[in-house]
C-alpha atoms as a PDB file:
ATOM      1  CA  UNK A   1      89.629  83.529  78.813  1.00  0.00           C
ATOM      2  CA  UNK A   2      89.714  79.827  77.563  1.00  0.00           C
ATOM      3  CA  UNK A   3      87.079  79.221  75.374  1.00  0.00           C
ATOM      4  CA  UNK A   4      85.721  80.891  71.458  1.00  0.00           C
ATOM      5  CA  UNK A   5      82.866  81.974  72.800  1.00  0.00           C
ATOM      6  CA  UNK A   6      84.900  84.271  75.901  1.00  0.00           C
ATOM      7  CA  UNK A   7      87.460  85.223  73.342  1.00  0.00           C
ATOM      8  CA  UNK A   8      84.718  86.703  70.365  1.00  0.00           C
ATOM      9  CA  UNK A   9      82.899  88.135  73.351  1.00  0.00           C
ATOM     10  CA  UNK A  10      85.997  90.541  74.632  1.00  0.00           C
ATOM     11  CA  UNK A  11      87.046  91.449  71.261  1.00  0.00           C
ATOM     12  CA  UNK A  12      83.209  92.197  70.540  1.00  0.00           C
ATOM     13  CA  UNK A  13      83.664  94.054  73.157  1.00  0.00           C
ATOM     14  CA  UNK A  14      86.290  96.033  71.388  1.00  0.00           C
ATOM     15  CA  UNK A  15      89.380  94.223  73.314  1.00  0.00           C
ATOM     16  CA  UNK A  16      92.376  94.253  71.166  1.00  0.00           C
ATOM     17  CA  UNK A  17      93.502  90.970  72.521  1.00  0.00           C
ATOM     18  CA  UNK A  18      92.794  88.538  75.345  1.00  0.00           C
ATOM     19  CA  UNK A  19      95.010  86.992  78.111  1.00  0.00           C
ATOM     20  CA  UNK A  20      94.832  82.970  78.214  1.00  0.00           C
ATOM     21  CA  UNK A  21      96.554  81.895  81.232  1.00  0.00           C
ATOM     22  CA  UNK A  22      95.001  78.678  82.287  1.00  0.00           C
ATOM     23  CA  UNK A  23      94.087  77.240  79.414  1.00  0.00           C
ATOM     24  CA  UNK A  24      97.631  76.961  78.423  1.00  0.00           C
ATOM     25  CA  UNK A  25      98.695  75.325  81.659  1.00  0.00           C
ATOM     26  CA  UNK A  26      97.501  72.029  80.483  1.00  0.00           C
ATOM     27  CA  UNK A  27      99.673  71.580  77.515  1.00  0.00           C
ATOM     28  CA  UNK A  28     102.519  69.359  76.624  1.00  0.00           C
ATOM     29  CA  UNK A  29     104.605  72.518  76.583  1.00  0.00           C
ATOM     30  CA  UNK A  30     103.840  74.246  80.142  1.00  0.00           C
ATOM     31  CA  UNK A  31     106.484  72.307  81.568  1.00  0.00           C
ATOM     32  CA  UNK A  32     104.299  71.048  84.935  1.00  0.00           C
ATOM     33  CA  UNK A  33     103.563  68.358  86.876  1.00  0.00           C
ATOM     34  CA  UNK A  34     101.461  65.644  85.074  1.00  0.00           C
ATOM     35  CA  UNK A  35      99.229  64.855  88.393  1.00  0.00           C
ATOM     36  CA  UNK A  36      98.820  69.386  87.916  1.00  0.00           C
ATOM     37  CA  UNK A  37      97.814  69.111  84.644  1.00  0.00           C
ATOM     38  CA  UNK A  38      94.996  65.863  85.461  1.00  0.00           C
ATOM     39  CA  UNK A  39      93.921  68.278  88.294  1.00  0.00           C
ATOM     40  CA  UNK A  40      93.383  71.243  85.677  1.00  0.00           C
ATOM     41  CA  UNK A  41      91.691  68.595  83.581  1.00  0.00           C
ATOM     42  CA  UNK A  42      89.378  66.978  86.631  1.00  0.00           C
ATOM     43  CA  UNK A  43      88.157  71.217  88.090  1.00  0.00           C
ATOM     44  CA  UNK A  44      85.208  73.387  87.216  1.00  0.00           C
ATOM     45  CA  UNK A  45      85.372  76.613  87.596  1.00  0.00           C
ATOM     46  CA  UNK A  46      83.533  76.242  91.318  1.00  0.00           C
ATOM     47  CA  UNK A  47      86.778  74.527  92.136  1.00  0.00           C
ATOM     48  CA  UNK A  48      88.900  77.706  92.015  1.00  0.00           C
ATOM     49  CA  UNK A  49      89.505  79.463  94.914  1.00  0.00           C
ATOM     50  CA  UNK A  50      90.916  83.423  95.002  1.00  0.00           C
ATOM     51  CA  UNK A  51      93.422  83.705  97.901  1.00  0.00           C
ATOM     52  CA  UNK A  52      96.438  84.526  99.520  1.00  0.00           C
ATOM     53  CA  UNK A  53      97.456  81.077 100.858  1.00  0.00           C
ATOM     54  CA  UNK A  54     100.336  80.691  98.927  1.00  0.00           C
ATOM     55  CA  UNK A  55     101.854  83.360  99.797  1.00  0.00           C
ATOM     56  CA  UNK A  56     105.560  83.019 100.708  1.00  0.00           C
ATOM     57  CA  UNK A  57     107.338  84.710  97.929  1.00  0.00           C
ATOM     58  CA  UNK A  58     104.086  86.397  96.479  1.00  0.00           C
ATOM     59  CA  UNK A  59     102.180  88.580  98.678  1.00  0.00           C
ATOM     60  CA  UNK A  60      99.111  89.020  96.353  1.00  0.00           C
ATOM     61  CA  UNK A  61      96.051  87.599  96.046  1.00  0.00           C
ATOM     62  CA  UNK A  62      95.689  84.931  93.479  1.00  0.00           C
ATOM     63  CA  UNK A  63      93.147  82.004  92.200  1.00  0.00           C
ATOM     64  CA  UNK A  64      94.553  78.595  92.209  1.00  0.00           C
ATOM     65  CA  UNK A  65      92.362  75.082  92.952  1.00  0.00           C
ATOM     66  CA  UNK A  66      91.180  74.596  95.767  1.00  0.00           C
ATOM     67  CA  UNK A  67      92.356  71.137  96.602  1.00  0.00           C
ATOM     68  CA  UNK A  68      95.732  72.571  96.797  1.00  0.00           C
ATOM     69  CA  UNK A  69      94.550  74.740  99.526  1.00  0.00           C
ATOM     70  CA  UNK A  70      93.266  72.331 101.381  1.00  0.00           C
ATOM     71  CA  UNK A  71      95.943  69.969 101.167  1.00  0.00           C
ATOM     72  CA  UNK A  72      98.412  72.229 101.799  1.00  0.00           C
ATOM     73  CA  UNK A  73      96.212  72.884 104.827  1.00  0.00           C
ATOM     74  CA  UNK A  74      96.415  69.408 105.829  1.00  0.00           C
ATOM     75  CA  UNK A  75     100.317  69.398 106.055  1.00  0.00           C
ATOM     76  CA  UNK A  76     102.755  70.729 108.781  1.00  0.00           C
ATOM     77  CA  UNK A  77     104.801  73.722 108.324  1.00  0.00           C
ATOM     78  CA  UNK A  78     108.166  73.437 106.436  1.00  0.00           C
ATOM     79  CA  UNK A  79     108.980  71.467 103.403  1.00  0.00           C
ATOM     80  CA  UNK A  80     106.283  69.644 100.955  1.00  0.00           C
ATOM     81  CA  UNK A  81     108.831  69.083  97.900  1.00  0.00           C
ATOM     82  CA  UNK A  82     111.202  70.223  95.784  1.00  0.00           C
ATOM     83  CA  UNK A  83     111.145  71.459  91.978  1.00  0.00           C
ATOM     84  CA  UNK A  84     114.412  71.610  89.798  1.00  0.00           C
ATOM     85  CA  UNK A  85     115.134  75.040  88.092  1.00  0.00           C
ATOM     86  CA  UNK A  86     117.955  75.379  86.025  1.00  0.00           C
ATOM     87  CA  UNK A  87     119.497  72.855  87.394  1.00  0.00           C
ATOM     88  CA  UNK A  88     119.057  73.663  90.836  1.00  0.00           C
ATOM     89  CA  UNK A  89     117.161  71.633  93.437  1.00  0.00           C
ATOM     90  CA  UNK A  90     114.534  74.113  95.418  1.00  0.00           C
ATOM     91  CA  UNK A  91     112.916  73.414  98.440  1.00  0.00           C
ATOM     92  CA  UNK A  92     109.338  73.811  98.254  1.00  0.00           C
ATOM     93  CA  UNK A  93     107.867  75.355 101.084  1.00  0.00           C
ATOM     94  CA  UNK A  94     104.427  74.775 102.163  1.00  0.00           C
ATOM     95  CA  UNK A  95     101.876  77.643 100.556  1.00  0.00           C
ATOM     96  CA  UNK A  96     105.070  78.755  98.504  1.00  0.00           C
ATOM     97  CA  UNK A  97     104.226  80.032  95.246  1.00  0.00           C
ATOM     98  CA  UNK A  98     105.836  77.459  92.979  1.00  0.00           C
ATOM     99  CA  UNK A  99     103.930  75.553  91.266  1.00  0.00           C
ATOM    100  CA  UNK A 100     104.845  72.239  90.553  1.00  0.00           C
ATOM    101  CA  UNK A 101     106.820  71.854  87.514  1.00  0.00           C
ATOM    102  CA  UNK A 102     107.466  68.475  85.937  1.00  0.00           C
ATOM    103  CA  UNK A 103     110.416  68.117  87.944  1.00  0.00           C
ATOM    104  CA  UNK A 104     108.187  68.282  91.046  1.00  0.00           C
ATOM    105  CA  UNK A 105     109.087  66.078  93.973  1.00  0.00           C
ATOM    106  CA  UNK A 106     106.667  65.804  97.226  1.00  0.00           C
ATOM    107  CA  UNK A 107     103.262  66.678  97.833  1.00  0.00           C
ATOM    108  CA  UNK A 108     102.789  67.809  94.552  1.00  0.00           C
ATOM    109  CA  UNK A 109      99.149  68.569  94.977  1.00  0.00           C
ATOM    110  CA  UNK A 110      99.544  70.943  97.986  1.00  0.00           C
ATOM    111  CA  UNK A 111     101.683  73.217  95.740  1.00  0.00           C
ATOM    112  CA  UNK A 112     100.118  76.435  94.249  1.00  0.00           C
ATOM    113  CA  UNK A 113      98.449  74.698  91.460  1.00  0.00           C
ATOM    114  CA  UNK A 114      97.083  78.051  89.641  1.00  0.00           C
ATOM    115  CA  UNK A 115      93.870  77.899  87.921  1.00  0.00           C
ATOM    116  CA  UNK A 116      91.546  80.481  86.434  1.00  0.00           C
ATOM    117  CA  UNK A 117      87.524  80.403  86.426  1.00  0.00           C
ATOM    118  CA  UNK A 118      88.155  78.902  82.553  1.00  0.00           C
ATOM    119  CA  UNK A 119      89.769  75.617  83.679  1.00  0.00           C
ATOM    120  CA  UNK A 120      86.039  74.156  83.297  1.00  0.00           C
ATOM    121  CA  UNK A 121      87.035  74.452  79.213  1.00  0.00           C
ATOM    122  CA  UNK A 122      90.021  72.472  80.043  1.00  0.00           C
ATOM    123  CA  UNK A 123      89.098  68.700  79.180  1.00  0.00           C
ATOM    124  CA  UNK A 124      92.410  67.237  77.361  1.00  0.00           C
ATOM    125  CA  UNK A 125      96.336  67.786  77.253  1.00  0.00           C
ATOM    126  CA  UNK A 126      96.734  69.564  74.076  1.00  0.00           C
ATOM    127  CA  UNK A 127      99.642  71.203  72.098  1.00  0.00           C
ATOM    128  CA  UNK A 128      99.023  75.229  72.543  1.00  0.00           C
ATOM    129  CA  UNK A 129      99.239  75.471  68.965  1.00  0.00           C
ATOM    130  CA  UNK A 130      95.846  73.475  68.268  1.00  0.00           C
ATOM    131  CA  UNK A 131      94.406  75.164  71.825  1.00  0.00           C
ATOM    132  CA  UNK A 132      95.313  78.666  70.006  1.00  0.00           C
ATOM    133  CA  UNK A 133      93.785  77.107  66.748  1.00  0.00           C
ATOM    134  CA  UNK A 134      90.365  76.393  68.255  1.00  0.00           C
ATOM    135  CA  UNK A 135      89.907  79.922  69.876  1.00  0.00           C
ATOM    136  CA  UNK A 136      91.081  81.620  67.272  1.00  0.00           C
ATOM    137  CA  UNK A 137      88.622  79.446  64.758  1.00  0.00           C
ATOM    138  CA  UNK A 138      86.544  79.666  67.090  1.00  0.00           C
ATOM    139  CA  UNK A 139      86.185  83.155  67.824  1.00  0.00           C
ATOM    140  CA  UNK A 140      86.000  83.884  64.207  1.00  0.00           C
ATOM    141  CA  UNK A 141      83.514  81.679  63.750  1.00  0.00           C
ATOM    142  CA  UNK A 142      80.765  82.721  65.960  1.00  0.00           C
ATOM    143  CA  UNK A 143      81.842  86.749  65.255  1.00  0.00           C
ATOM    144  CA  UNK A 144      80.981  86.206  61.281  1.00  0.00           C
ATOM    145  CA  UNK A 145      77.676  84.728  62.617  1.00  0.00           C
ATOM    146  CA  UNK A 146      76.730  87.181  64.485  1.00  0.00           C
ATOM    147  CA  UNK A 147      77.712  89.665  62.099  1.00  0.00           C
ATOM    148  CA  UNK A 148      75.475  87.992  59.905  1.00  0.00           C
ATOM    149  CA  UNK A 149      72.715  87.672  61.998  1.00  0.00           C
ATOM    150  CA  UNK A 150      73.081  91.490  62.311  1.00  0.00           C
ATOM    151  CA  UNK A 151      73.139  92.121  58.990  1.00  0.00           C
ATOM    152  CA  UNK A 152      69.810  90.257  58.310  1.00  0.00           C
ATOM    153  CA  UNK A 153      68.070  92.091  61.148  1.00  0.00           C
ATOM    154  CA  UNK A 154      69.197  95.503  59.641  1.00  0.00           C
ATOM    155  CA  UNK A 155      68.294  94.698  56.040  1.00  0.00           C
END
């Protein structure tokens, strides 16, 4: 979910909340990699991929971008960078599941850059307060209109 219209759908729906994953991914607050974040900015939805590449750590099928796929692909087995976690320097292996954090070292853009079918919504680096504003406005916007638009076909 990452745009009004997907969120007033689902709770039309009779959802009692949605799940934004992506969308928030490209925020000043998500912590990751700024080349990441251009990349989230840069895809379309076509340019998701749902796999189990990166896999070492995660054995599960997941959707990331598929330029990280295929630069990963285009590497040698072993280590493509390193991310810093509480302090701590971790090796990045190639198709591990890390993503790459801000404090990303390496081929950044062969790490697991996640990405959901919504990233085509993505087209800025906003706060996730004003992202959260705008589908929640958003969402209430286009559900009073259609509730309107009901009402006039039923009176």
């Amino acid at each position: 979910i990452g745009t009004p219209r997907a969120v007033a759908m689902a709770l039309a729906a009779g959802a009692a909340a949605v799940r934004i994953g992506t969308r928030f991914a490209a925020t000043p607050e998500s912590g990751f990699h700024p080349d990441y974040i251009d990349a989230l900015i840069d895809a379309d939805g076509e340019d998701t991929v749902y796999t189990e590449k990166f896999s070492v750590g995660w054995e599960a099928p997941h959707r990331v971008l598929s330029r990280s796929v295929e630069a990963a692909a285009k590497l040698p087995e072993g280590i493509i960078g390193e991310v810093e976690i509480g302090g701590q320097q971790i090796e990045v292996p190639r198709y591990s599941v890390f993503s790459p954090l801000d404090t990303a070292t390496g081929k950044v853009n062969a790490m697991a850059q996640y990405a959901g079918q919504c990233v085509s919504a993505i087209k800025s680096c906003d706060p996730a307060a004003d992202i959260l504003r705008q589908l929640a406005e958003g969402a209430e916007t286009i559900l009073k209109a259609d509730a309107e638009r009901l009402n006039q076909m039923l009176s």
